[in-house]
N, C-alpha and C. Protein backbone atom coordinates (compact mmCIF):
# COMPACT_ATOMS: atom_id res chain seq x y z
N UNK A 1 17.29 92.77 92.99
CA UNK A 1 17.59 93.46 94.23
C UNK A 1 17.54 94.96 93.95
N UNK A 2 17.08 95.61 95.11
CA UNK A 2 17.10 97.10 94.86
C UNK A 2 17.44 97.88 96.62
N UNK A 3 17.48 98.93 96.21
CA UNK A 3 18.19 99.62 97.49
C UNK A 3 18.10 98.64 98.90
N UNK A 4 19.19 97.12 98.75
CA UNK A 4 19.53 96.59 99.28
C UNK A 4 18.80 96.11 99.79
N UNK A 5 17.71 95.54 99.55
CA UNK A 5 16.58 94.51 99.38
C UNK A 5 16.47 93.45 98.59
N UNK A 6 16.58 92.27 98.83
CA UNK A 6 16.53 91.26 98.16
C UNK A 6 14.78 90.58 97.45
N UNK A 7 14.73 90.10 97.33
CA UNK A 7 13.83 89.75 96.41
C UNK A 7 12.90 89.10 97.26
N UNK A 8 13.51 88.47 97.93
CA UNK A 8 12.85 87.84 99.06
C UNK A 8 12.11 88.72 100.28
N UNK A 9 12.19 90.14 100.07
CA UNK A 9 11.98 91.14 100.72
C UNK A 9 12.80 91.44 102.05
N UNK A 10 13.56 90.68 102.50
CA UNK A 10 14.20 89.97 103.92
C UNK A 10 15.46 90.99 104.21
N UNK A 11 15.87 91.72 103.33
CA UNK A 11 16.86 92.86 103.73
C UNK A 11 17.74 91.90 103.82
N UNK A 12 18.20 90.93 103.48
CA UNK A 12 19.33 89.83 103.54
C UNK A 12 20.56 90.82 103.73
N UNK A 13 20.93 91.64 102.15
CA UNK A 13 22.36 92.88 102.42
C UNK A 13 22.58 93.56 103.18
N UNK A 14 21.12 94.06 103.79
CA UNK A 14 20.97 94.86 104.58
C UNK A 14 21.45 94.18 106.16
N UNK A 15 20.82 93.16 106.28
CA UNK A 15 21.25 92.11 107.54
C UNK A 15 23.21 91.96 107.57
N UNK A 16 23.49 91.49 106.47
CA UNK A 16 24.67 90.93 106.31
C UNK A 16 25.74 92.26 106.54
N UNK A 17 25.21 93.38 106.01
CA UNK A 17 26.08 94.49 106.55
C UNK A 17 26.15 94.74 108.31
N UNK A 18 24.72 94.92 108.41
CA UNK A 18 24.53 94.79 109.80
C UNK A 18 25.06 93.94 110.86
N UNK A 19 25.55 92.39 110.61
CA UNK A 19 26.30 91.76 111.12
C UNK A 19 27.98 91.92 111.21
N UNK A 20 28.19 92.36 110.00
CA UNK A 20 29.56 92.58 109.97
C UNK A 20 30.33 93.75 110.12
N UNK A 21 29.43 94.46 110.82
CA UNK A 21 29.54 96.35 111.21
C UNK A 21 31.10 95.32 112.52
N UNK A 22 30.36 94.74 112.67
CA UNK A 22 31.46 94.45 114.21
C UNK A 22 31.90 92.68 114.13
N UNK A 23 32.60 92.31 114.15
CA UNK A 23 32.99 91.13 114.37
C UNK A 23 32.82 90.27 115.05
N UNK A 24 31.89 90.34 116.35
CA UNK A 24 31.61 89.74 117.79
C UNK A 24 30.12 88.96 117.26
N UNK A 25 30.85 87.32 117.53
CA UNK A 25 29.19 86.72 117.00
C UNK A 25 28.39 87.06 117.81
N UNK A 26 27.31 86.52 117.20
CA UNK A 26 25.78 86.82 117.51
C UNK A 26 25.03 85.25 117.26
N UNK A 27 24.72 84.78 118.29
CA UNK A 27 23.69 83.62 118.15
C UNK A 27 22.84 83.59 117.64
N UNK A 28 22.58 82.97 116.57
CA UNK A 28 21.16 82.48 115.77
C UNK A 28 19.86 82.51 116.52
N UNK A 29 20.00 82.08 117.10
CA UNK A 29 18.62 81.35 118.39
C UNK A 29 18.22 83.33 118.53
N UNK A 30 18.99 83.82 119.24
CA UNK A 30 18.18 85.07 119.67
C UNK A 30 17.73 86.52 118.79
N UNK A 31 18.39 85.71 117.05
CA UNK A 31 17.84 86.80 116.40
C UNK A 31 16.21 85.95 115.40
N UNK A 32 15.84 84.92 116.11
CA UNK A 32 14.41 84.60 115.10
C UNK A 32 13.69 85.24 116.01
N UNK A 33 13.24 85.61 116.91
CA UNK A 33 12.16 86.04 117.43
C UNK A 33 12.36 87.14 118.89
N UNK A 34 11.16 87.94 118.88
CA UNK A 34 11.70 89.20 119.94
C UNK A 34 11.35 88.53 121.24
N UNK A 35 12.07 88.49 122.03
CA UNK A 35 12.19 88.37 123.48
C UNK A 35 11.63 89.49 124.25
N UNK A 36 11.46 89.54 125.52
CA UNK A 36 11.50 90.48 126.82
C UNK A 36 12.97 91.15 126.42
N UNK A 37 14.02 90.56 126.47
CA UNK A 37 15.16 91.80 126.19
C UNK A 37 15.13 92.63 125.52
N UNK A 38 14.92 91.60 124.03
CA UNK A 38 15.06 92.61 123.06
C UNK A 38 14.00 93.87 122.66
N UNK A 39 13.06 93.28 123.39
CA UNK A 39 11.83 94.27 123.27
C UNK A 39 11.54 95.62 124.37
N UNK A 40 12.89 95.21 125.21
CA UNK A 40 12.89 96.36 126.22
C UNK A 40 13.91 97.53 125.55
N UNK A 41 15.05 96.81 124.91
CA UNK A 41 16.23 97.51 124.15
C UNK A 41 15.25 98.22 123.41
N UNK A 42 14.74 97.79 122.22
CA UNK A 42 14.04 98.62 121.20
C UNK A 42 13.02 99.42 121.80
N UNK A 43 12.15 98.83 122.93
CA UNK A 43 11.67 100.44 123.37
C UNK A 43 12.26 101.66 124.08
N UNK A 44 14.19 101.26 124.94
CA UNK A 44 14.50 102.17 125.20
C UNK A 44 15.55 103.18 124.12
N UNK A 45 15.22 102.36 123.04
CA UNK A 45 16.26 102.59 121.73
C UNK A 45 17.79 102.25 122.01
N UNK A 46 17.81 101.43 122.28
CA UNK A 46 19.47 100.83 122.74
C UNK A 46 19.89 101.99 123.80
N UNK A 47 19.60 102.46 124.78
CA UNK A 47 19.64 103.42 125.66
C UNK A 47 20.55 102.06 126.67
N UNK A 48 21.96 101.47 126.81
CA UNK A 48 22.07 100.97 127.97
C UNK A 48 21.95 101.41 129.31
N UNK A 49 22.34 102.92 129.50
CA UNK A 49 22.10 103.38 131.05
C UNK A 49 20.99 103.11 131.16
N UNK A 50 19.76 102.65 130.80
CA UNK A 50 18.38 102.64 131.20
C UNK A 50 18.14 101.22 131.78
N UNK A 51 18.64 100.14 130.58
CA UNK A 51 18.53 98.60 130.36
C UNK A 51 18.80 98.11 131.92
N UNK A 52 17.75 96.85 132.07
CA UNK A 52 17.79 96.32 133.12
C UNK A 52 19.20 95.56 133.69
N UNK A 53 19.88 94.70 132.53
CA UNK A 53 20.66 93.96 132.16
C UNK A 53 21.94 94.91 133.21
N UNK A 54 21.99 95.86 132.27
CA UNK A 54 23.43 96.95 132.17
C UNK A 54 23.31 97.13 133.77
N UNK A 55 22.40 97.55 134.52
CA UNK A 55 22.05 97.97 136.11
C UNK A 55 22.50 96.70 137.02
N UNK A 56 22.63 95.69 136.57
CA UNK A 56 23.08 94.34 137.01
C UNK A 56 24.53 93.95 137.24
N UNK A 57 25.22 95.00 136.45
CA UNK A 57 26.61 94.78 136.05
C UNK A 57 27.26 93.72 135.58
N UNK A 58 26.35 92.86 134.63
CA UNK A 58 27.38 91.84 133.66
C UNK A 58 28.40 92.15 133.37
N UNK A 59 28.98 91.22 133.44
CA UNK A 59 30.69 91.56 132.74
C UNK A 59 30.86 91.16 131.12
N UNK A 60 30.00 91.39 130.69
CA UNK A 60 30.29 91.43 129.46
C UNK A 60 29.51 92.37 128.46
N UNK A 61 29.77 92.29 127.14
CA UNK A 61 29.91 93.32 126.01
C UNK A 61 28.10 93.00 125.96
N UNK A 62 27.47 94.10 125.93
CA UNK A 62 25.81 93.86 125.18
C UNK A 62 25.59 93.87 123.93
N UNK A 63 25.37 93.19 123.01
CA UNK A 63 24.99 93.05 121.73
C UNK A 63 23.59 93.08 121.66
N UNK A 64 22.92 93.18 122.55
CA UNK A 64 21.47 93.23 122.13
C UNK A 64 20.70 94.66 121.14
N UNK A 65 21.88 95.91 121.08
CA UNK A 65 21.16 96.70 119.90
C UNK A 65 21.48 95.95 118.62
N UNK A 66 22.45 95.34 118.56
CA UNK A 66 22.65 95.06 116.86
C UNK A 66 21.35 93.77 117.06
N UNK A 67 21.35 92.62 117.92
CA UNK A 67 20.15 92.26 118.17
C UNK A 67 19.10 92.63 117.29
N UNK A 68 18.67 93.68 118.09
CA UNK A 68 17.10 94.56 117.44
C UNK A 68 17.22 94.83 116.01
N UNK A 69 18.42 95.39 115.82
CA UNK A 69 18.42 95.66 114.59
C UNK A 69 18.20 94.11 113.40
N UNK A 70 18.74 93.50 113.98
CA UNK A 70 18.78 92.05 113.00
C UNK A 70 17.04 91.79 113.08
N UNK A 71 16.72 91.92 114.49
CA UNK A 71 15.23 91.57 114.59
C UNK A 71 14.18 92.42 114.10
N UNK A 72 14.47 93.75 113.58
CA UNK A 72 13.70 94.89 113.16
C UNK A 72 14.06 94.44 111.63
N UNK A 73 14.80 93.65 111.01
CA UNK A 73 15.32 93.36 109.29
C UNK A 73 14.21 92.40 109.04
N UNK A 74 14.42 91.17 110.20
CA UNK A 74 13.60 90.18 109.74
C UNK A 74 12.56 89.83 109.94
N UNK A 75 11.82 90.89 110.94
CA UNK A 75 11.24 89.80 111.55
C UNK A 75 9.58 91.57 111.47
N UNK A 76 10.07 92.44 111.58
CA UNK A 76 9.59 93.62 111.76
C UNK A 76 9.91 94.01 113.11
N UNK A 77 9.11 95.16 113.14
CA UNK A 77 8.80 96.14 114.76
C UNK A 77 8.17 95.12 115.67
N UNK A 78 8.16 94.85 116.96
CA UNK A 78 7.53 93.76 117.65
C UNK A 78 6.36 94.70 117.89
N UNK A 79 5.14 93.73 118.28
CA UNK A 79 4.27 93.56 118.92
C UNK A 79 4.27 94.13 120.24
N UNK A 80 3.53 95.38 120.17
CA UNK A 80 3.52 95.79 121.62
C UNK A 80 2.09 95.34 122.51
């Protein structure tokens, strides 16, 4: 391992810090692959006043930047 890169190249430490910055799970399912959400977050750079979602007024907490971030560790930059 080297500047928190695993061998596997996968940023595993790097992920695992990233998850545990905050305590609030995060579903498996929506960090293997980039979605329409997540691909709107990462192009507005986690900007919520912009996000479609946030304009909707859910009542709940958005996790979709740490999202990107998990999905920018494993998976790369999406496909534009």
């Amino acid at each position: 391992m080297r500047d928190g890169v695993t061998s596997n190249g996968r940023g595993e430490d790097m992920l695992n810090t990233a998850v545990k910055l905050e305590p609030a799970e995060i579903s498996t399912s929506i960090t293997k692959n980039w979605t329409e959400q997540a691909i709107e977050c990462y192009k507005l750079n986690g900007n919520c006043a912009e996000c479609s979602i946030r304009k909707a007024h859910y009542s709940f907490d958005c996790q979709m930047p740490r999202v990107v971030e998990i999905l920018k560790l494993l998976n790369g930059e999406p496909e534009e």
